[in-house]
Structure formats: C-alpha cells, structure tokens
N, C-alpha and C. Protein backbone atom coordinates (compact mmCIF):
# COMPACT_ATOMS: atom_id res chain seq x y z
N UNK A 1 7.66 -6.86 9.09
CA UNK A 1 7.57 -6.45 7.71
C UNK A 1 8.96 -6.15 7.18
N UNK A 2 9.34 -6.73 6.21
CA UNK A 2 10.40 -6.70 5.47
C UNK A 2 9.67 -6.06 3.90
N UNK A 3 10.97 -5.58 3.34
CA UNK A 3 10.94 -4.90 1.99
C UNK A 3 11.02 -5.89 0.74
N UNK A 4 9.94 -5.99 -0.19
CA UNK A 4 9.75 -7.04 -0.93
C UNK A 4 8.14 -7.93 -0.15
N UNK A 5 8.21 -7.77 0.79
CA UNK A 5 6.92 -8.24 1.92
C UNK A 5 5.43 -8.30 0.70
N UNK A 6 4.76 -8.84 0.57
CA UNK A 6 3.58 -8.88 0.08
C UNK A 6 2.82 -8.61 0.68
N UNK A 7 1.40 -7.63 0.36
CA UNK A 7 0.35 -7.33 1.44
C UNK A 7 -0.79 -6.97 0.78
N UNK A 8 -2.00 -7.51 1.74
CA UNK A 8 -3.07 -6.66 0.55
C UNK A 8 -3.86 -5.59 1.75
N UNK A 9 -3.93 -4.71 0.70
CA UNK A 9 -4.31 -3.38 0.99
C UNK A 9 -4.88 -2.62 0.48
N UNK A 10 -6.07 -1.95 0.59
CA UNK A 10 -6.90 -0.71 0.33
C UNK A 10 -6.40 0.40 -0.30
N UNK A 11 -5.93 0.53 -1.64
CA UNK A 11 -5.40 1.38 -1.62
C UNK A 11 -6.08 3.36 -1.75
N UNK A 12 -5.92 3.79 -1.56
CA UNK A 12 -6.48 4.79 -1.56
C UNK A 12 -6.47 6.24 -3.08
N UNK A 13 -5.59 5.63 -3.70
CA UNK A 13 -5.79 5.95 -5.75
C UNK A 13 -5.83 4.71 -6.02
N UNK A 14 -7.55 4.84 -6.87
CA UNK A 14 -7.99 4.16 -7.36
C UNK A 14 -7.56 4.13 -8.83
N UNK A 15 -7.04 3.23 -9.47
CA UNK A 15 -6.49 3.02 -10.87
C UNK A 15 -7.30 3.06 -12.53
N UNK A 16 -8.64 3.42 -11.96
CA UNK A 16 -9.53 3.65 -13.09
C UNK A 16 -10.63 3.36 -12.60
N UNK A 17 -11.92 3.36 -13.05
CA UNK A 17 -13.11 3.31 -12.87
C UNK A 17 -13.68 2.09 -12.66
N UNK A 18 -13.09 0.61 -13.21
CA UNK A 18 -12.91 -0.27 -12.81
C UNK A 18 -12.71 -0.87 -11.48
N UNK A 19 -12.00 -0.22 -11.20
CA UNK A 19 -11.74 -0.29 -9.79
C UNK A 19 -12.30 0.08 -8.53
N UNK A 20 -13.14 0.28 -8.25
CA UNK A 20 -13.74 1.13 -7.31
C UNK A 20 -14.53 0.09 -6.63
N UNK A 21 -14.59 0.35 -5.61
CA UNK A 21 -15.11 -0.81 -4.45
C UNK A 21 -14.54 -1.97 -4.64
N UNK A 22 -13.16 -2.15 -4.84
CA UNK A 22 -12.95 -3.84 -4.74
C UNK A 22 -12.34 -4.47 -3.63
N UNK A 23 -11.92 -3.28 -2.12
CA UNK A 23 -11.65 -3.70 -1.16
C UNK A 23 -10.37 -3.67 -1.70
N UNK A 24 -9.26 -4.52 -0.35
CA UNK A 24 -8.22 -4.89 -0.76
C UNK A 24 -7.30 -5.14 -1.86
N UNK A 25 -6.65 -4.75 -2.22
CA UNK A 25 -5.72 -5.47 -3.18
C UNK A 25 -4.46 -5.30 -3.32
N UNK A 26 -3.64 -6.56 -3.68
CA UNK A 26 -2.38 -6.99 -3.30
C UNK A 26 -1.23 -5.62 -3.95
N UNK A 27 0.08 -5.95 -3.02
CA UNK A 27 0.23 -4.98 -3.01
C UNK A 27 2.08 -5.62 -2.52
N UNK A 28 3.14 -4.65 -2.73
CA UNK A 28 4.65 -5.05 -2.46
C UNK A 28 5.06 -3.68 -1.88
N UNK A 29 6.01 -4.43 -0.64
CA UNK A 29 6.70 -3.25 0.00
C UNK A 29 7.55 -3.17 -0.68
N UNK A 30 7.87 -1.62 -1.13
CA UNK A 30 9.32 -1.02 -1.49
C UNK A 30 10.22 -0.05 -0.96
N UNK A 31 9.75 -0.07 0.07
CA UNK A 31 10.31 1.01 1.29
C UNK A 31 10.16 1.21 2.51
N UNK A 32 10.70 0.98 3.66
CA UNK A 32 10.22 1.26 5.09
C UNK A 32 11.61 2.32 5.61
N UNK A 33 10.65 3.21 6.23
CA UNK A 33 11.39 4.42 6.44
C UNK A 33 12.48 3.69 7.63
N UNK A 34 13.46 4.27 7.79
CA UNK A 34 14.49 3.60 8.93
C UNK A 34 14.17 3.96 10.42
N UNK A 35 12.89 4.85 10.85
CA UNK A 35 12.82 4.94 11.92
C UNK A 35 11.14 4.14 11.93
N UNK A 36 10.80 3.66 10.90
CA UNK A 36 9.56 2.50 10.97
C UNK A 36 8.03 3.82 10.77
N UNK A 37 8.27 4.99 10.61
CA UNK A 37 7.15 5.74 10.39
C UNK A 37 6.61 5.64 9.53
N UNK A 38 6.65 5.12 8.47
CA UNK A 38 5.80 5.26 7.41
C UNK A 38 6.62 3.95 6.65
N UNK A 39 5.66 3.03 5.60
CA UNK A 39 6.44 2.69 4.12
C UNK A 39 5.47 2.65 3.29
N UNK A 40 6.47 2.37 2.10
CA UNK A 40 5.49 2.58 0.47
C UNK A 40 5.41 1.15 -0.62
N UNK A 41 4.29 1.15 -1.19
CA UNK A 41 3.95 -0.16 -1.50
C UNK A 41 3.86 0.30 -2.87
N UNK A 42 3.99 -0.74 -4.13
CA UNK A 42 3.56 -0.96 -5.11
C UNK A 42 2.27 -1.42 -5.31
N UNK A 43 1.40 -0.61 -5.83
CA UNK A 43 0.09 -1.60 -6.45
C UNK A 43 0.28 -1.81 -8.02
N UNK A 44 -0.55 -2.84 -7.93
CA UNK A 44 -0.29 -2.69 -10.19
C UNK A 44 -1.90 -3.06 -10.52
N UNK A 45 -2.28 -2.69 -11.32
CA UNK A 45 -3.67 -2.83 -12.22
C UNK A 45 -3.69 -3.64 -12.44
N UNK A 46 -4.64 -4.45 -11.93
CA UNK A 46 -4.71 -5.90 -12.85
C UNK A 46 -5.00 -5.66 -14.25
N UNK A 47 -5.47 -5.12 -14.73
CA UNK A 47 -6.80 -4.86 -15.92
C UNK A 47 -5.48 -4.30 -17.16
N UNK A 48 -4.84 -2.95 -16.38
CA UNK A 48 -4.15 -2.07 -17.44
C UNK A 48 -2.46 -2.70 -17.67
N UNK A 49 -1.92 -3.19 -16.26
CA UNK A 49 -0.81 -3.36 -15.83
C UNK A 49 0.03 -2.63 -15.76
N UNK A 50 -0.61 -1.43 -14.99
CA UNK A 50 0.08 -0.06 -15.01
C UNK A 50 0.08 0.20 -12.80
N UNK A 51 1.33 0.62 -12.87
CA UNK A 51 1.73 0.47 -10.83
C UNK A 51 1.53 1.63 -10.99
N UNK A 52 1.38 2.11 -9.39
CA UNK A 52 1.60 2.78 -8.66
C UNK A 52 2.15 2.90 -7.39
N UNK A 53 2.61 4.13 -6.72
CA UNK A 53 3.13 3.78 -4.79
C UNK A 53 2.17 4.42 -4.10
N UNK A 54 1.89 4.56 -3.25
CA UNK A 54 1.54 4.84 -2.05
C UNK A 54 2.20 4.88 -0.67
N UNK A 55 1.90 5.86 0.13
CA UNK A 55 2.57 5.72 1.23
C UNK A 55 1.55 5.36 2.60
N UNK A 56 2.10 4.31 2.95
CA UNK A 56 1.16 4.27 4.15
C UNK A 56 2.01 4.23 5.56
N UNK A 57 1.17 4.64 6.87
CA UNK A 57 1.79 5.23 7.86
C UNK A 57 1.36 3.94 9.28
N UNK A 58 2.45 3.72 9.63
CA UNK A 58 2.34 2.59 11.06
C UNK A 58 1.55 3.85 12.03
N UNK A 59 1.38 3.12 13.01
CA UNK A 59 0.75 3.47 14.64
C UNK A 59 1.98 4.04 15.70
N UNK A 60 1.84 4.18 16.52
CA UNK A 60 3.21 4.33 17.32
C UNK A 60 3.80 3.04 17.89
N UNK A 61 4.15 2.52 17.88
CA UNK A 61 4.46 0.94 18.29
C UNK A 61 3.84 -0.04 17.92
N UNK A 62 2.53 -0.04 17.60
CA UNK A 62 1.44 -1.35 17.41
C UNK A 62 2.10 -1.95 16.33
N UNK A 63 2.46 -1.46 15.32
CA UNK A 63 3.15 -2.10 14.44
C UNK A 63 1.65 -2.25 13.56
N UNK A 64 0.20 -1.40 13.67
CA UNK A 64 -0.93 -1.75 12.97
C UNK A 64 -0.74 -0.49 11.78
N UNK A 65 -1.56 -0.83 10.49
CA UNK A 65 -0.97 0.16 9.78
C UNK A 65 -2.45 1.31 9.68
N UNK A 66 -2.27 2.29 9.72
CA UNK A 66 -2.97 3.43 9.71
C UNK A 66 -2.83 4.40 8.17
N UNK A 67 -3.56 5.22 8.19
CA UNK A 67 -4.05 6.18 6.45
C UNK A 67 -3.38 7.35 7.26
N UNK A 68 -3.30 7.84 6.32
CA UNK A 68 -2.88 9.22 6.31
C UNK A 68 -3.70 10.30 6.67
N UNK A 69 -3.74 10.89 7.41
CA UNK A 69 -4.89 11.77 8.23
C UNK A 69 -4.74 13.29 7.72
C-alpha cells in the first residue's frame, strides 16, 4: 500500500441517510503512519460530494486491515 493507493472500504461514518447499508465504498489513501500502524483514507459522497477521513488500523504484520476496537 502506497499513499494515493485506491481502496474500497466500509467506512464506518456514514455520510447521510442515503448511505446506509451500501457495503464498501471507494476510498484514497492519504496517510500511512511511518511505523505502518494505522492509515487514513478519503471517502467522498457520491450523492453530496462532500469527503471525509477515517482512520483505519493494520494487524501486526498481516498487512490485513482491521477497525478500531
């Protein structure tokens, strides 16, 4: 995973009422922490065209990405 990386992802703030149950959705890295613990993604609204970040958190090595507990 590189920064700029495209991904789709669950995000966990939902962007309006619209939104709710749609699974996945695409999503841009804009940050990976330098020791690989965590990075943060852009989502954008399809509907409003209004972003947001999120931070989501790797595994210990797996390199699989995990929620915030």
């Amino acid at each position: 995973m590189q920064i700029g990386d495209r991904l789709c992802l669950i995000p966990t703030v939902i962007g309006g009422k619209d939104l709710i149950d749609t699974g996945p959705q695409p999503c841009r890295v804009v940050y990976i922490h330098p020791q690989w613990r965590f990075f943060i993604v852009d989502f954008c609204n399809a509907i409003t065209g209004e972003t947001w970040r999120e931070v989501m958190y790797f595994t210990d090595r797996g390199g699989e990405i995990r929620r915030k507990e």
